[in-house]
C-alpha atoms as a PDB file:
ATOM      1  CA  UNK A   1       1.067  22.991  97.746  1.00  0.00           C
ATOM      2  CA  UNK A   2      -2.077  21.167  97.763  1.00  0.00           C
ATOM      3  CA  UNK A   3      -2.193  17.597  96.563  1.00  0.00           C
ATOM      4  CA  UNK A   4      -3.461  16.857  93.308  1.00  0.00           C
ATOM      5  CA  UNK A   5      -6.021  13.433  92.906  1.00  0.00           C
ATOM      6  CA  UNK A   6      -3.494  11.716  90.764  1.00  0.00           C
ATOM      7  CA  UNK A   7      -1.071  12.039  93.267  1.00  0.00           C
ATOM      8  CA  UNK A   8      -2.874  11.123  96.132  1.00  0.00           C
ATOM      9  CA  UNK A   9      -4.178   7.663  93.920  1.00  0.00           C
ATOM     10  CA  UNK A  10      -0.028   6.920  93.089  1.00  0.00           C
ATOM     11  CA  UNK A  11       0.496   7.455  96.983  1.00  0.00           C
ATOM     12  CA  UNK A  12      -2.186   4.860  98.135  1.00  0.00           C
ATOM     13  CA  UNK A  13      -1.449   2.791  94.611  1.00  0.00           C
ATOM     14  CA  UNK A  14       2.466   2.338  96.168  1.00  0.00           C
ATOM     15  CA  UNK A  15       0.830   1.333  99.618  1.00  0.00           C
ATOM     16  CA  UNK A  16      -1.214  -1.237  98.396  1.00  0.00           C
ATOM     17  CA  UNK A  17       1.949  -2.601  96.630  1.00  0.00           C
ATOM     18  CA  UNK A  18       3.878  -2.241  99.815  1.00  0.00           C
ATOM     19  CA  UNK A  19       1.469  -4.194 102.216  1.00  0.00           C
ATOM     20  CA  UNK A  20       0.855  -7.453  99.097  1.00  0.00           C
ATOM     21  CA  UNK A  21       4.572  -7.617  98.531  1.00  0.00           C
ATOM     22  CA  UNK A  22       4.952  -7.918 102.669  1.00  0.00           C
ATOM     23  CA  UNK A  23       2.203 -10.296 103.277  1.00  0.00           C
ATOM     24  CA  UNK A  24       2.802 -12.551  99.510  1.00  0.00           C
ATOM     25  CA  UNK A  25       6.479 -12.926 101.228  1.00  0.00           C
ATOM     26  CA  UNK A  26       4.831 -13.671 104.891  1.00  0.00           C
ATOM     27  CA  UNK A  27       2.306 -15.843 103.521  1.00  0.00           C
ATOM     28  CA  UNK A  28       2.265 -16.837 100.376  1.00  0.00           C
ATOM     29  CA  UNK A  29       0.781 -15.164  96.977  1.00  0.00           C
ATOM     30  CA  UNK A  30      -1.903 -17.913  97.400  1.00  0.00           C
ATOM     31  CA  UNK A  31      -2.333 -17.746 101.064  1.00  0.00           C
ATOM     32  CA  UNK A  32      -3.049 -13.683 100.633  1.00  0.00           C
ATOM     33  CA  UNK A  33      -6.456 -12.618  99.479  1.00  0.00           C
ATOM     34  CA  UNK A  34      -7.657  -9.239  98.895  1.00  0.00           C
ATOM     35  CA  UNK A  35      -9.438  -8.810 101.942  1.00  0.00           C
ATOM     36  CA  UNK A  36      -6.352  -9.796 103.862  1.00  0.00           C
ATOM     37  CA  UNK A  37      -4.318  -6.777 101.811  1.00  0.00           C
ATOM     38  CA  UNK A  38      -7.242  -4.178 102.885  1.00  0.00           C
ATOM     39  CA  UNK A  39      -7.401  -5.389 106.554  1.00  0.00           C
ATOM     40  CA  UNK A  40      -3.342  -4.628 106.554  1.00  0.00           C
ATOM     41  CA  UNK A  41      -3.580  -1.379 105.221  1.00  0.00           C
ATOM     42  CA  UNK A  42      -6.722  -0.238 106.939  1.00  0.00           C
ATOM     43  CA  UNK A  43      -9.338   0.447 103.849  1.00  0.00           C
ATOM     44  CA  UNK A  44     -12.376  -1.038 102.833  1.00  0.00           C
ATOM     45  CA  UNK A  45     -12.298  -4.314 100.328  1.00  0.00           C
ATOM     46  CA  UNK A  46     -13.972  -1.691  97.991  1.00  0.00           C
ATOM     47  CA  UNK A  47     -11.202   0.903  97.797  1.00  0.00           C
ATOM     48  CA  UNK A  48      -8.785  -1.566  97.067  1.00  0.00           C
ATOM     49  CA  UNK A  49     -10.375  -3.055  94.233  1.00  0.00           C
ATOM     50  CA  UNK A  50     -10.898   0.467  92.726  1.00  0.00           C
ATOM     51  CA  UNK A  51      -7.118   0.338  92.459  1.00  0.00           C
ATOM     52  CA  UNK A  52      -6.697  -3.207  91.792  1.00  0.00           C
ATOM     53  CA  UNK A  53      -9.207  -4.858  90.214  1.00  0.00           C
ATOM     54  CA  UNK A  54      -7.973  -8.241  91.160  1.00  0.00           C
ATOM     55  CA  UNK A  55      -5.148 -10.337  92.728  1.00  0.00           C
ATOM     56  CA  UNK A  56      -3.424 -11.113  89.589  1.00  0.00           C
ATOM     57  CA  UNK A  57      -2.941  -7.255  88.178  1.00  0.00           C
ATOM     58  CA  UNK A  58      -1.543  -6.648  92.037  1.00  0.00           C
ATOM     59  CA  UNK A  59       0.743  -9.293  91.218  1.00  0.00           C
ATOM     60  CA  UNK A  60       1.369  -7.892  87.649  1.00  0.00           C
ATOM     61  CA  UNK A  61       1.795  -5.083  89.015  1.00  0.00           C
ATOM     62  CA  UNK A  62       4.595  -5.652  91.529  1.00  0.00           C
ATOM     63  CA  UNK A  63       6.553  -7.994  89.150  1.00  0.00           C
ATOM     64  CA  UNK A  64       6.374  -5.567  86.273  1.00  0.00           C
ATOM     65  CA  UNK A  65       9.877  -3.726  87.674  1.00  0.00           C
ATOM     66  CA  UNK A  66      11.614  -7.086  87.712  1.00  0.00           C
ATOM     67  CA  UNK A  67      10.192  -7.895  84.403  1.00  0.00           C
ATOM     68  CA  UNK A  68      11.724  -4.367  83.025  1.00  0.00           C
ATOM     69  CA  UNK A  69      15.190  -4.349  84.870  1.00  0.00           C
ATOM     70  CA  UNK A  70      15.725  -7.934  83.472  1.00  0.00           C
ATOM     71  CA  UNK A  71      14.767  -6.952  79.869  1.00  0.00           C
ATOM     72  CA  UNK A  72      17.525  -4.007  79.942  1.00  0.00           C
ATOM     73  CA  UNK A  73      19.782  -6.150  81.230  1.00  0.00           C
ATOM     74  CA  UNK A  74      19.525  -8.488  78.270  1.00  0.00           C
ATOM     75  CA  UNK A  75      19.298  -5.774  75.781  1.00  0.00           C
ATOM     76  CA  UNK A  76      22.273  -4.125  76.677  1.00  0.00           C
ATOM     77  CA  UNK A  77      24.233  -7.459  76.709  1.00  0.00           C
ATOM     78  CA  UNK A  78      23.146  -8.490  73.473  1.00  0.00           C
ATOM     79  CA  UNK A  79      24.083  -4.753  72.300  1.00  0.00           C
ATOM     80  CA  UNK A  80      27.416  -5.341  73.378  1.00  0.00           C
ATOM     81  CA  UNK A  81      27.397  -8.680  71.969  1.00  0.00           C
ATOM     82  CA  UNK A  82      26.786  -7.230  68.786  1.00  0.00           C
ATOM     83  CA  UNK A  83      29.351  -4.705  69.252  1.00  0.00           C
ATOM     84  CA  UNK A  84      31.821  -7.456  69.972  1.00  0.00           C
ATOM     85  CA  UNK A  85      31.233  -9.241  66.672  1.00  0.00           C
ATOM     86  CA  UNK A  86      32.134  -5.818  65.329  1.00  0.00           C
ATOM     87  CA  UNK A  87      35.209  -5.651  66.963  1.00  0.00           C
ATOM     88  CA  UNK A  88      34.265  -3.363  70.046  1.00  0.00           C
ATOM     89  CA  UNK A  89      34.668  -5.920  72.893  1.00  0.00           C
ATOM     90  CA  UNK A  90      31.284  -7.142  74.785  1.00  0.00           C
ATOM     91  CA  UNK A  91      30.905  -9.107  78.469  1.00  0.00           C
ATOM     92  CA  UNK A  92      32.301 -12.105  79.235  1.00  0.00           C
ATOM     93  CA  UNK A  93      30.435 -15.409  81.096  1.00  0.00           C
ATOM     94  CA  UNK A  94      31.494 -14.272  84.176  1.00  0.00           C
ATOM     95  CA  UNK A  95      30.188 -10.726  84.430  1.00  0.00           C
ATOM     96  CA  UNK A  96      26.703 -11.180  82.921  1.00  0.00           C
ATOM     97  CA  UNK A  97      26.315 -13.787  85.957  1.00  0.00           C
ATOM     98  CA  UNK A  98      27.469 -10.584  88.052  1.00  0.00           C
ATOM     99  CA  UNK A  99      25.130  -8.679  86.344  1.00  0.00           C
ATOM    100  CA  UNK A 100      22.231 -11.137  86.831  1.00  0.00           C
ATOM    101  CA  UNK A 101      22.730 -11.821  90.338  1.00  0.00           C
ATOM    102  CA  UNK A 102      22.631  -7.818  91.235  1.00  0.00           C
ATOM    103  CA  UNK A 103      18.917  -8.042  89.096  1.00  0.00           C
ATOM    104  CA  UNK A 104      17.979 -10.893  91.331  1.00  0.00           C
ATOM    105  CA  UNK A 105      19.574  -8.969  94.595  1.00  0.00           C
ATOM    106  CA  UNK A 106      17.455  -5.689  93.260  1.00  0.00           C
ATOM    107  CA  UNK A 107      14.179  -7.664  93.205  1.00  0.00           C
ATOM    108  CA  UNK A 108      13.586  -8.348  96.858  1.00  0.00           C
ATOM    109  CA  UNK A 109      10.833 -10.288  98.445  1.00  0.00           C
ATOM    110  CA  UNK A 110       9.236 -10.045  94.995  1.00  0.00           C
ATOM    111  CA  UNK A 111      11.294 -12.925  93.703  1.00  0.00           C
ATOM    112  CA  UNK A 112      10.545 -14.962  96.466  1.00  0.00           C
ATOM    113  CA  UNK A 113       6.850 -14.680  95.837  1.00  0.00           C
ATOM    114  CA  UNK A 114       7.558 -15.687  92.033  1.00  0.00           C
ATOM    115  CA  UNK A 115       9.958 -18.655  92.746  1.00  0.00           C
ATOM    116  CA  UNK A 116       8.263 -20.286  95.367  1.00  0.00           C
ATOM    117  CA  UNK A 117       4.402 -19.903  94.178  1.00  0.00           C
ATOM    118  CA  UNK A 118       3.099 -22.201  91.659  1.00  0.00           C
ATOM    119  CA  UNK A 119       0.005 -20.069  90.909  1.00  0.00           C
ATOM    120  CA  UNK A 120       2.170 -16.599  90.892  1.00  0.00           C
ATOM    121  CA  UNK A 121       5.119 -18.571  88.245  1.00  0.00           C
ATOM    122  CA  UNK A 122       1.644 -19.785  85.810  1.00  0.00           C
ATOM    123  CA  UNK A 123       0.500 -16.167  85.976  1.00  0.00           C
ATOM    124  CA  UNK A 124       3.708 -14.650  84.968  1.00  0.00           C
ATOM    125  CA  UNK A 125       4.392 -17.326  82.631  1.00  0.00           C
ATOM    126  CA  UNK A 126       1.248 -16.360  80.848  1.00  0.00           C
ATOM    127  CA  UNK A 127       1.112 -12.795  81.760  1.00  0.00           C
ATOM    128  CA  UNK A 128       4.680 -11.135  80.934  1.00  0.00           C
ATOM    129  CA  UNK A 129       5.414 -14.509  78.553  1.00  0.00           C
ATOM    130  CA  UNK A 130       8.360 -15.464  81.247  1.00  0.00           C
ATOM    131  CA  UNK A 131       9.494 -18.409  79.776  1.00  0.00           C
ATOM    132  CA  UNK A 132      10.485 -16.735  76.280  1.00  0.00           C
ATOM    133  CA  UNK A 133      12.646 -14.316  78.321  1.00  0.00           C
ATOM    134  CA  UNK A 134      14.383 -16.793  80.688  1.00  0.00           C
ATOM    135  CA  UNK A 135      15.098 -18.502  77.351  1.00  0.00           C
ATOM    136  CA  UNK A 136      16.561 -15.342  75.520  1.00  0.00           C
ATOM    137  CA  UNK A 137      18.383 -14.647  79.123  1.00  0.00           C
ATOM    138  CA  UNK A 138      20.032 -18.651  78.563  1.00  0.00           C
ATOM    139  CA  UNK A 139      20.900 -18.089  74.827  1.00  0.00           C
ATOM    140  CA  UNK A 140      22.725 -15.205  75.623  1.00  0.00           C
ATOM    141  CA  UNK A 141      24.790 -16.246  78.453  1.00  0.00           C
ATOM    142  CA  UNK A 142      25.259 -19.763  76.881  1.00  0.00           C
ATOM    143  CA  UNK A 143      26.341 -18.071  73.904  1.00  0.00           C
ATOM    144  CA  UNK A 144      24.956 -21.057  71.340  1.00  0.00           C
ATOM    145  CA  UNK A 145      21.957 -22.800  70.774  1.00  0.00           C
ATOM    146  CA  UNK A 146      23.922 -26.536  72.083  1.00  0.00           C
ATOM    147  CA  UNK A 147      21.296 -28.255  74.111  1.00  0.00           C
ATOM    148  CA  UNK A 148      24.429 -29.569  76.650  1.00  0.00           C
ATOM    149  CA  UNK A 149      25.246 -26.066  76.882  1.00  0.00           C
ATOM    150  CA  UNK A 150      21.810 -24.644  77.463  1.00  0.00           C
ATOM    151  CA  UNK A 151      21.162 -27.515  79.944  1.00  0.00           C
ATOM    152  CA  UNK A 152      24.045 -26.314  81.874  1.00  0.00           C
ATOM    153  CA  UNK A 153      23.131 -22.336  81.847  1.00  0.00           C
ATOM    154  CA  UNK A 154      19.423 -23.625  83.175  1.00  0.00           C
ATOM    155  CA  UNK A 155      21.114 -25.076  86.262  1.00  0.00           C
ATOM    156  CA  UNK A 156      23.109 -21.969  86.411  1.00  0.00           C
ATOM    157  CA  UNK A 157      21.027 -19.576  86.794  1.00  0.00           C
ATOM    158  CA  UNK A 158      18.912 -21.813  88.615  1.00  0.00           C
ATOM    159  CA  UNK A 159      21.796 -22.278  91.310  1.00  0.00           C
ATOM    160  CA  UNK A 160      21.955 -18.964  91.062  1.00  0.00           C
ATOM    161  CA  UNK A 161      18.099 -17.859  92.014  1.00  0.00           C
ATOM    162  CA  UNK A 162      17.752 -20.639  95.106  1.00  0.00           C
ATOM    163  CA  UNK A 163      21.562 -18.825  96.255  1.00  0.00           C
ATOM    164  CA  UNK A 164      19.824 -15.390  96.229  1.00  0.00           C
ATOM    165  CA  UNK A 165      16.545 -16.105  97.881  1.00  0.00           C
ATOM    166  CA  UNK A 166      18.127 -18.815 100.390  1.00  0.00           C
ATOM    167  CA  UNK A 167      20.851 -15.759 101.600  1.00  0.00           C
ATOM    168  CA  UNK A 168      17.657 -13.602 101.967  1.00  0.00           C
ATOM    169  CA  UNK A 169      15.741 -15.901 103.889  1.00  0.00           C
ATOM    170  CA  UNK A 170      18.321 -16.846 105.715  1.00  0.00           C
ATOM    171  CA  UNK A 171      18.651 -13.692 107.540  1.00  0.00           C
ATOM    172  CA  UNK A 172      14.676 -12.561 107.773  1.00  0.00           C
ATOM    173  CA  UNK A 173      15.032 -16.414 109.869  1.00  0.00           C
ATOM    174  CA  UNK A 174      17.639 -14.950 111.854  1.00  0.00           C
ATOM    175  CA  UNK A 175      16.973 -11.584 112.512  1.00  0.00           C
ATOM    176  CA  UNK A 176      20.115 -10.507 111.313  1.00  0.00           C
ATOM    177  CA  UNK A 177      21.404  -6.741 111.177  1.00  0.00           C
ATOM    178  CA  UNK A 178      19.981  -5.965 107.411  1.00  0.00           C
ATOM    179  CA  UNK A 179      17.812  -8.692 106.756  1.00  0.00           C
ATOM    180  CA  UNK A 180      15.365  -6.680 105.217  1.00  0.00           C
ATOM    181  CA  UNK A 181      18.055  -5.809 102.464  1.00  0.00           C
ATOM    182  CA  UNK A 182      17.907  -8.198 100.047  1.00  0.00           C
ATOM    183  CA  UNK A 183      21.449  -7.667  98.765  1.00  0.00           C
ATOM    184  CA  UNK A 184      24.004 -10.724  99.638  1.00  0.00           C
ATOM    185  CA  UNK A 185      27.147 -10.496 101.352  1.00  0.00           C
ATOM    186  CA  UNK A 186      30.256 -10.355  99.729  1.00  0.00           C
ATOM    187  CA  UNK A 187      31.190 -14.181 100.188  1.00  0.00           C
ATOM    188  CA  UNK A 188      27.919 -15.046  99.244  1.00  0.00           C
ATOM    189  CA  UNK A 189      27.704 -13.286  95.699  1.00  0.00           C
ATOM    190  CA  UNK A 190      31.517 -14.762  94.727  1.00  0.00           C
ATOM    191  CA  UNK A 191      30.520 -18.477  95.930  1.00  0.00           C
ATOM    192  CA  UNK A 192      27.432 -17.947  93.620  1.00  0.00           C
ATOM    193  CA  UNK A 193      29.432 -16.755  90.830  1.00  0.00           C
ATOM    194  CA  UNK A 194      31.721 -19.526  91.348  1.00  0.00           C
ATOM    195  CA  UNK A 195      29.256 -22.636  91.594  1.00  0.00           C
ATOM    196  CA  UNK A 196      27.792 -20.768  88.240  1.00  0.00           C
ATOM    197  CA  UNK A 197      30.722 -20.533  86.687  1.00  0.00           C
ATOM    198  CA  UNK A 198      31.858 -24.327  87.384  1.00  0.00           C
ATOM    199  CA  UNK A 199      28.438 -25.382  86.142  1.00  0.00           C
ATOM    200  CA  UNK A 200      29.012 -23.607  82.757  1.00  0.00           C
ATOM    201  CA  UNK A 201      32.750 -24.834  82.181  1.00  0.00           C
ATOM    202  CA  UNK A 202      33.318 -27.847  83.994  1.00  0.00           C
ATOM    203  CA  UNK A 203      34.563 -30.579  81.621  1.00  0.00           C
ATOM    204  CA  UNK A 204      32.097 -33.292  80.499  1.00  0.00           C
ATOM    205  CA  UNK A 205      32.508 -36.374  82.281  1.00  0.00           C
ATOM    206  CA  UNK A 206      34.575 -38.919  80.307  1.00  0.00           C
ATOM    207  CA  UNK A 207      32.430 -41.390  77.838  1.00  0.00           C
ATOM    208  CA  UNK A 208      29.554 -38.522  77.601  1.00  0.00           C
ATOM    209  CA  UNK A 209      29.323 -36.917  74.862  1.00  0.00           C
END
């Protein structure tokens, strides 16, 4: 069967994708430029803009995934949290952090590029409005509004995206047997549970309130 024009465009639209999320990881979202991304895949600065007007709505683009993964996973939680206050059971601290970390694990080199890149964090932030669903993703593992408590989830989850990228990194440094899998090993995902878990419950030191 012949190949119809729309498919052909998704084909070389997933390329493009490909080759910026490989060279933002290699180099940096604000060490790649567009001209960089056509030399890579071979095509003319031209035929890449046709697809991608500009740098940003490549970035948009890859991100987008990661932006709709994480909003199911907070939708569902907060369904069963509202199924809990009806008497149905919901999750528990413990495995929404499990649930968070496989996000993180499922999002690849594209989280490194977000983490690590002032200029790629500003666009999303303004973009995809980040910061209003990091701060729905705190409320609902914090499970108040407490600003101690909140404080605490922050560093949590932020323990919890330097553990995934670092255990990635680690092993593209390395050249280990599946380093280009971003998932973490077994010891690795239940230390990061742990630290996140310690950070959430450990007792207040005495004389701080």
């Amino acid at each position: 069967m012949a190949r119809t024009a729309g498919s052909t465009a998704e084909v070389t639209r997933r390329r493009i994708l490909e080759a910026a999320n490989t060279l933002f990881a290699e180099r940096g979202y604000a060490g790649t430029s567009m001209r960089d991304i056509a030399e890579h895949l071979g095509m003319t600065s031209a035929a890449l803009y046709y697809h991608f007007p500009a740098k940003e709505e490549l970035l948009s683009a890859l991100v987008a995934p990661v932006i709709q993964t994480l909003d199911r996973f907070v939708e569902q939680a907060e369904h069963e949290e509202n199924e809990e206050s009806g008497g149905s059971g919901g999750s528990d601290q413990e495995t929404l952090i499990r649930r968070f970390i496989a996000v993180l694990e499922d999002s690849g080199r594209t989280l490194q590029v977000i983490a690590t890149e002032p200029t790629a964090l500003r666009i999303l932030v303004d973009r995809h409005d980040l910061g209003r669903r990091l701060a729905r993703l705190e409320h609902l593992i914090a499970g108040t509004d407490d600003p101690t408590m909140l404080l605490r989830c922050r560093c949590a989850l932020g323990a919890i995206r330097m553990g995934v990228m670092s255990g990635h990194a680690s092993r593209q440094l390395s050249g280990a047997a599946g380093a280009a899998s971003p998932r973490l090993a077994d010891a690795e995902r239940e230390l990061l549970v742990a630290i996140a878990l310690a950070v959430l419950n450990t007792p207040m030191p005495t004389g701080v309130s």
